[in-house]
Protein backbone atom coordinates (compact mmCIF):
# COMPACT_ATOMS: atom_id res chain seq x y z
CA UNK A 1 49.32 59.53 -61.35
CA UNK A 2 50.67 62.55 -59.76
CA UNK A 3 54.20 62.86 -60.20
CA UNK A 4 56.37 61.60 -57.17
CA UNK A 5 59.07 63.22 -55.35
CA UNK A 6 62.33 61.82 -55.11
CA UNK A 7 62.20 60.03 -51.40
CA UNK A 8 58.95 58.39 -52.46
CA UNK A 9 61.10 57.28 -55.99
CA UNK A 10 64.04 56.30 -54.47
CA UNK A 11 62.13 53.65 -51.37
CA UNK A 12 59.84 52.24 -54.61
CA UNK A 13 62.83 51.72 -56.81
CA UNK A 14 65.20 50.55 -54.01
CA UNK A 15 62.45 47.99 -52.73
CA UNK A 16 60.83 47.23 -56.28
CA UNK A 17 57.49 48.23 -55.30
CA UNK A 18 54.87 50.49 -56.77
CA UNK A 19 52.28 52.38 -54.72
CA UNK A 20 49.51 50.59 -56.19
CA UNK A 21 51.27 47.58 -54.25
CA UNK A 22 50.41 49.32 -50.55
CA UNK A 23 47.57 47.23 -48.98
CA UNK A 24 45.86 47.27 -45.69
CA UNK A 25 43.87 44.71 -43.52
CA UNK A 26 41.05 45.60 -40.91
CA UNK A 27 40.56 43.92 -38.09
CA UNK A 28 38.36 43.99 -34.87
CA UNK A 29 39.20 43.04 -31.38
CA UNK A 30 37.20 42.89 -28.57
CA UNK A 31 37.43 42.39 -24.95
CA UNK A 32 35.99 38.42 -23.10
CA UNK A 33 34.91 40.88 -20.42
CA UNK A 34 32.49 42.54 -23.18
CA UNK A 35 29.01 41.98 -23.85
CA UNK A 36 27.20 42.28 -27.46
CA UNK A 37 27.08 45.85 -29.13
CA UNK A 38 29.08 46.90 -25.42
CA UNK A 39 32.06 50.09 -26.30
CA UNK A 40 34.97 47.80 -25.63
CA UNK A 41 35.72 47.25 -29.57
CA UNK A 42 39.05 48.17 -31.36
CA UNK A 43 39.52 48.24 -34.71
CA UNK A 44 42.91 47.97 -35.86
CA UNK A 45 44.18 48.68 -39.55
CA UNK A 46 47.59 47.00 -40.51
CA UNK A 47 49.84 48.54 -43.16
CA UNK A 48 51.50 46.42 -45.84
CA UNK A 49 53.67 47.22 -48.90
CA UNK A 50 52.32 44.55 -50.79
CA UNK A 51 49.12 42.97 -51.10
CA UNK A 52 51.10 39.53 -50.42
CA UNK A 53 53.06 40.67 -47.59
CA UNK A 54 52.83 39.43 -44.05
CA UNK A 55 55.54 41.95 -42.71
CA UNK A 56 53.38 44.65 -41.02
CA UNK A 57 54.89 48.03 -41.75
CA UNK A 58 52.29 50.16 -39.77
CA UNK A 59 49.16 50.63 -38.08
CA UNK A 60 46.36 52.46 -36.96
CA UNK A 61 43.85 51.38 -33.61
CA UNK A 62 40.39 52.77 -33.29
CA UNK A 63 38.23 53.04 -31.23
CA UNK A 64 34.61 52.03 -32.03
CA UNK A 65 31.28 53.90 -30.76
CA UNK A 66 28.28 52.94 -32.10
CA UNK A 67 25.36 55.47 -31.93
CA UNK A 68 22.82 52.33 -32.66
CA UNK A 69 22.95 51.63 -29.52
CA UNK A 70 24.74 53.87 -26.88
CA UNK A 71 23.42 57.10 -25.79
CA UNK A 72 25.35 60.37 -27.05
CA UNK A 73 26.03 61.31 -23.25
CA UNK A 74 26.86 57.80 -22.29
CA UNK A 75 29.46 57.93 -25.82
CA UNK A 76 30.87 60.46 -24.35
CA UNK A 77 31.20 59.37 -20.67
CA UNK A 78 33.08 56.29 -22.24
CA UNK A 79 35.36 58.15 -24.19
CA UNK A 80 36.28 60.29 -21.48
CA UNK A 81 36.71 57.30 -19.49
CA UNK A 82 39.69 56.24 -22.41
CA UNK A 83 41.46 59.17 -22.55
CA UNK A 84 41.47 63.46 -22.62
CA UNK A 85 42.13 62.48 -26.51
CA UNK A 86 38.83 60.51 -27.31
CA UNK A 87 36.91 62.57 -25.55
CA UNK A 88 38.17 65.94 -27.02
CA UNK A 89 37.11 64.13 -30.55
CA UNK A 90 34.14 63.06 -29.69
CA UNK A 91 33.08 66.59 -28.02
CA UNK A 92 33.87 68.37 -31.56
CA UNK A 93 30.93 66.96 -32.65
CA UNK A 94 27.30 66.68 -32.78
CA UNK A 95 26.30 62.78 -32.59
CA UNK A 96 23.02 61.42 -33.69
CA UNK A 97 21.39 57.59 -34.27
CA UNK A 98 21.45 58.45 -38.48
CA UNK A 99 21.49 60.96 -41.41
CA UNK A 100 17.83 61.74 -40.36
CA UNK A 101 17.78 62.60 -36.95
CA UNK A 102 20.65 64.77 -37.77
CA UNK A 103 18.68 66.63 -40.23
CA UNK A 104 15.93 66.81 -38.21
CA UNK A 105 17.69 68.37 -35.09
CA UNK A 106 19.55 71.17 -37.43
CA UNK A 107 15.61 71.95 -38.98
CA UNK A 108 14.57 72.39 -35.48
CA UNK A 109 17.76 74.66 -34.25
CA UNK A 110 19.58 71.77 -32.54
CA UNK A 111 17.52 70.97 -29.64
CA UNK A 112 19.95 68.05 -28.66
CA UNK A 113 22.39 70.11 -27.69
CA UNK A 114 21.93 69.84 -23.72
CA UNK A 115 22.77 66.17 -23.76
CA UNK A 116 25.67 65.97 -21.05
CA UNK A 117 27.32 63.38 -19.51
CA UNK A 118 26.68 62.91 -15.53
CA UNK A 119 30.12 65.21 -14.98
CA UNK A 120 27.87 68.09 -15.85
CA UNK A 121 26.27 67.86 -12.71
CA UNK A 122 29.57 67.17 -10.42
CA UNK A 123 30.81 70.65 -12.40
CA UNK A 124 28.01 72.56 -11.30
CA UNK A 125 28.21 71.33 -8.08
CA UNK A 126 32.06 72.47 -7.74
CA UNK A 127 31.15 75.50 -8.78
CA UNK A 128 28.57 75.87 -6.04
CA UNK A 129 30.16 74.43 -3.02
CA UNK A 130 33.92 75.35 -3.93
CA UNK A 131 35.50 72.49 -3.82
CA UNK A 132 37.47 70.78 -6.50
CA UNK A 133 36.65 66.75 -6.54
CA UNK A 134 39.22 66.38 -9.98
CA UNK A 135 42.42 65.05 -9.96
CA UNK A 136 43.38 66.32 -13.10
CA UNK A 137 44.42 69.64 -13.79
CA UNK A 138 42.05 72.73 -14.87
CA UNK A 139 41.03 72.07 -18.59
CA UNK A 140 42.10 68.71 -18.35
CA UNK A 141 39.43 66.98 -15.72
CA UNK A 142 36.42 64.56 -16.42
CA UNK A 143 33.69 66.33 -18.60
CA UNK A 144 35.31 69.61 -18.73
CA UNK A 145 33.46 70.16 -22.21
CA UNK A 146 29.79 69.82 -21.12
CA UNK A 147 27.62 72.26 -20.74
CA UNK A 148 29.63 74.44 -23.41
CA UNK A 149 27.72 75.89 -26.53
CA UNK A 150 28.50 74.89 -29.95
CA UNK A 151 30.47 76.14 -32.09
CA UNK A 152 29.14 77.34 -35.80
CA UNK A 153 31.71 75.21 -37.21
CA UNK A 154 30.85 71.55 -35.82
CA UNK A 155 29.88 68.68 -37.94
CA UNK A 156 27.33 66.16 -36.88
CA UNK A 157 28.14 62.53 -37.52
CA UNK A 158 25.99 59.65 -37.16
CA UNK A 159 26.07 55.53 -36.56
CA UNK A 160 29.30 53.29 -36.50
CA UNK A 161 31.82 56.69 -35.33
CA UNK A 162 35.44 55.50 -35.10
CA UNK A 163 37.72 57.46 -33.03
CA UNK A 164 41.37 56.91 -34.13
CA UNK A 165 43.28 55.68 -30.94
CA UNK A 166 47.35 55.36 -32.44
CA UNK A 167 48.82 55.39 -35.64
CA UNK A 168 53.09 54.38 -36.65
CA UNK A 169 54.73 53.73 -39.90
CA UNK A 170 58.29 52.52 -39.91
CA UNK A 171 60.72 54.94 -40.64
CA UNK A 172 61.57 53.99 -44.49
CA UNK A 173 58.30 54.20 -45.56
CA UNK A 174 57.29 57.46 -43.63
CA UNK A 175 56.89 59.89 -46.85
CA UNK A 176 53.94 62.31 -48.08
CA UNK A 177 52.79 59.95 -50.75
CA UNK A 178 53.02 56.47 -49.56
CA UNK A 179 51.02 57.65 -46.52
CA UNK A 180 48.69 59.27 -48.51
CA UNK A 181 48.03 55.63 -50.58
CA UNK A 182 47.86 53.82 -47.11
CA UNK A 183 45.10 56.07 -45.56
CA UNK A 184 43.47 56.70 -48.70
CA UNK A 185 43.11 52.76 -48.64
CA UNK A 186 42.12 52.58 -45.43
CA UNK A 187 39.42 54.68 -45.95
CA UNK A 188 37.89 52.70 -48.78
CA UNK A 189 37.78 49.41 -46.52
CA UNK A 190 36.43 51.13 -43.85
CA UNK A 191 33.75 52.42 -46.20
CA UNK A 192 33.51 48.75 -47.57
CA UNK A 193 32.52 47.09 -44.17
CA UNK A 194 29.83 49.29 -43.29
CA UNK A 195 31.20 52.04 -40.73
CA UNK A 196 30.12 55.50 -40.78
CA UNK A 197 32.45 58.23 -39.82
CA UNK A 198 35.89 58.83 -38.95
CA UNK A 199 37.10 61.66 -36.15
CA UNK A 200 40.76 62.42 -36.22
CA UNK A 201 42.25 64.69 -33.29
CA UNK A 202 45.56 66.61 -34.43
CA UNK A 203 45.98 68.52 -31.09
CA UNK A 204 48.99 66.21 -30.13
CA UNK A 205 52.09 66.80 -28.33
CA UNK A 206 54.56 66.86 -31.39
CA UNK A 207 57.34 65.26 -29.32
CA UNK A 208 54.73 62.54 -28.48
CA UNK A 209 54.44 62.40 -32.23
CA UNK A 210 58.12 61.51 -33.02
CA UNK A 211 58.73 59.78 -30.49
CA UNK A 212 55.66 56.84 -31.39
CA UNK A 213 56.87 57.17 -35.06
CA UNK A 214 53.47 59.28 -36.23
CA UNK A 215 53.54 59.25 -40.22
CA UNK A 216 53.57 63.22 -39.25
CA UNK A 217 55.46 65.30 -36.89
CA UNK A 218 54.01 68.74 -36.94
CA UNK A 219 49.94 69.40 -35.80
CA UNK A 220 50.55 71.96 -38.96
CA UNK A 221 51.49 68.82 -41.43
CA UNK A 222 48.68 66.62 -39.43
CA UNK A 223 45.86 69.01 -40.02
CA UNK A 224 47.19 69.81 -43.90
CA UNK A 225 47.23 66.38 -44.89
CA UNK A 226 43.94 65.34 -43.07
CA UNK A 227 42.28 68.22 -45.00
CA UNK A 228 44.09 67.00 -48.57
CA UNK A 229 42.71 63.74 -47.67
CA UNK A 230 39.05 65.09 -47.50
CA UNK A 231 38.79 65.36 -43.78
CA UNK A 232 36.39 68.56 -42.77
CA UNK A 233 37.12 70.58 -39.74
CA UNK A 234 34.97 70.89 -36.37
CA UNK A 235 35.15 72.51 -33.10
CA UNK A 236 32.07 71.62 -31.20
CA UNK A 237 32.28 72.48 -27.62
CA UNK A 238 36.50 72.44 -27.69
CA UNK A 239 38.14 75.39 -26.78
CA UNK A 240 39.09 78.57 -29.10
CA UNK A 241 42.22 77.44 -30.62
CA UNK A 242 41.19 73.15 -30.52
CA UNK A 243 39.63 71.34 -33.01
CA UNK A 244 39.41 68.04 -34.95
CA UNK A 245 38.76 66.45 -38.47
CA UNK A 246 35.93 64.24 -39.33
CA UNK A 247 35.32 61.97 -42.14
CA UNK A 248 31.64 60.56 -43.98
CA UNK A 249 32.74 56.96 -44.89
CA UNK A 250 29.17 56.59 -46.60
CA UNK A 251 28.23 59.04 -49.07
């Protein structure tokens, strides 16, 4: 085992707990108002210092798309629907039924790559009548991403895709390596029941950060440790300077 520094030392001997100790428990919850296989499906991940604890000592929510059985544009018009923060993730990537048809589109140059939500169409009209139906602010409204090219650097992903909604841990067990062991666990038990990818979007207001008790504080630190953790960068259609991390549960 790597070598631990001395925050991470102090919490284990203090608490008389070792790292192998950290445990997590998945979760799914879903809405009455939801029909089979509909989008309305969280999975939450609960954070434990010991694999007999009840005493939750973090979290992290996702949210599930499953590319089974909802269309790529229709993903997207649900995320977007959510939040600016799903959607961003699920625009930095290409999104496919399985590992084949993602093959198959990159052999024949990525035909799939015209798929757009129904804003599309309310864009181009703006742009040809003049007049602004969005609410939000410029950058910021319903589908701004479609109709964008690629980017070089975008991943595709395929099947069960969860998009990760929140994540806290408490303040005395907010170091380097103890949230290293609790993601790195979560990872394997999301592997072991069967989902596919993971999308992780760093481009967070840092204040926002602190303030909901992220195990980071700095998009710098957020996009270091995803990429430590095995995470692999992708832009997709997201602006210059945006992108996210993705993660192949099954390999």
């Amino acid at each position: 085992m790597a070598r631990l520094d001395k925050e991470t030392k102090e919490i284990l001997e203090k608490k008389d707990l070792s790292l192998e100790e950290f445990s997590v428990e998945v979760s799914m919850r879903q809405s009455g108002y939801a029909m089979e296989n509909d989008d309305n499906q969280i999975i939450s991940v609960s954070f434990y210092d010991n694999f007999e604890s009840d005493e939750e000592i973090g979290y992290a929510n996702f949210f599930l798309y499953d590319a089974n059985v909802i269309s790529v544009s229709d993903i997207r018009d649900i995320a977007d629907g959510y939040s600016f923060d799903q959607y961003q993730s699920l625009s930095s990537v290409r999104i496919y039924q399985d590992a084949a048809e993602a093959d198959f589109d990159k052999v024949m140059g990525f035909e799939h790559d015209n798929e757009n939500t129904p804003w599309f169409g309310i864009h181009e009209m703006a742009k040809a009548t003049g007049i602004n139906p969005f609410s939000y602010s410029k950058g910021y409204e319903q589908g701004t991403f479609e109709g964008r090219r690629f980017h070089p650097n975008t991943k595709s992903v395929w099947g069960r895709i969860l998009v990760l909604h929140e994540t806290s841990i408490r303040e005395e067990y907010r170091t380097n390596a103890i949230t290293k062991v609790l993601f790195q666990n979560m990872l394997k038990c999301l592997r072991n029941i069967g989902l596919d990818w993971v999308i992780v979007n760093p481009n967070i207001n840092e204040e926002y950060m602190k303030m909901n008790k992220y195990p980071l504080h700095t998009q710098k630190s957020y996009k270091t440790f995803l990429s430590k953790l095995g995470f692999e960068l992708t832009k997709g259609r997201l602006r210059d300077n945006d992108s996210c991390y993705c993660y192949q549960l099954q390999i």
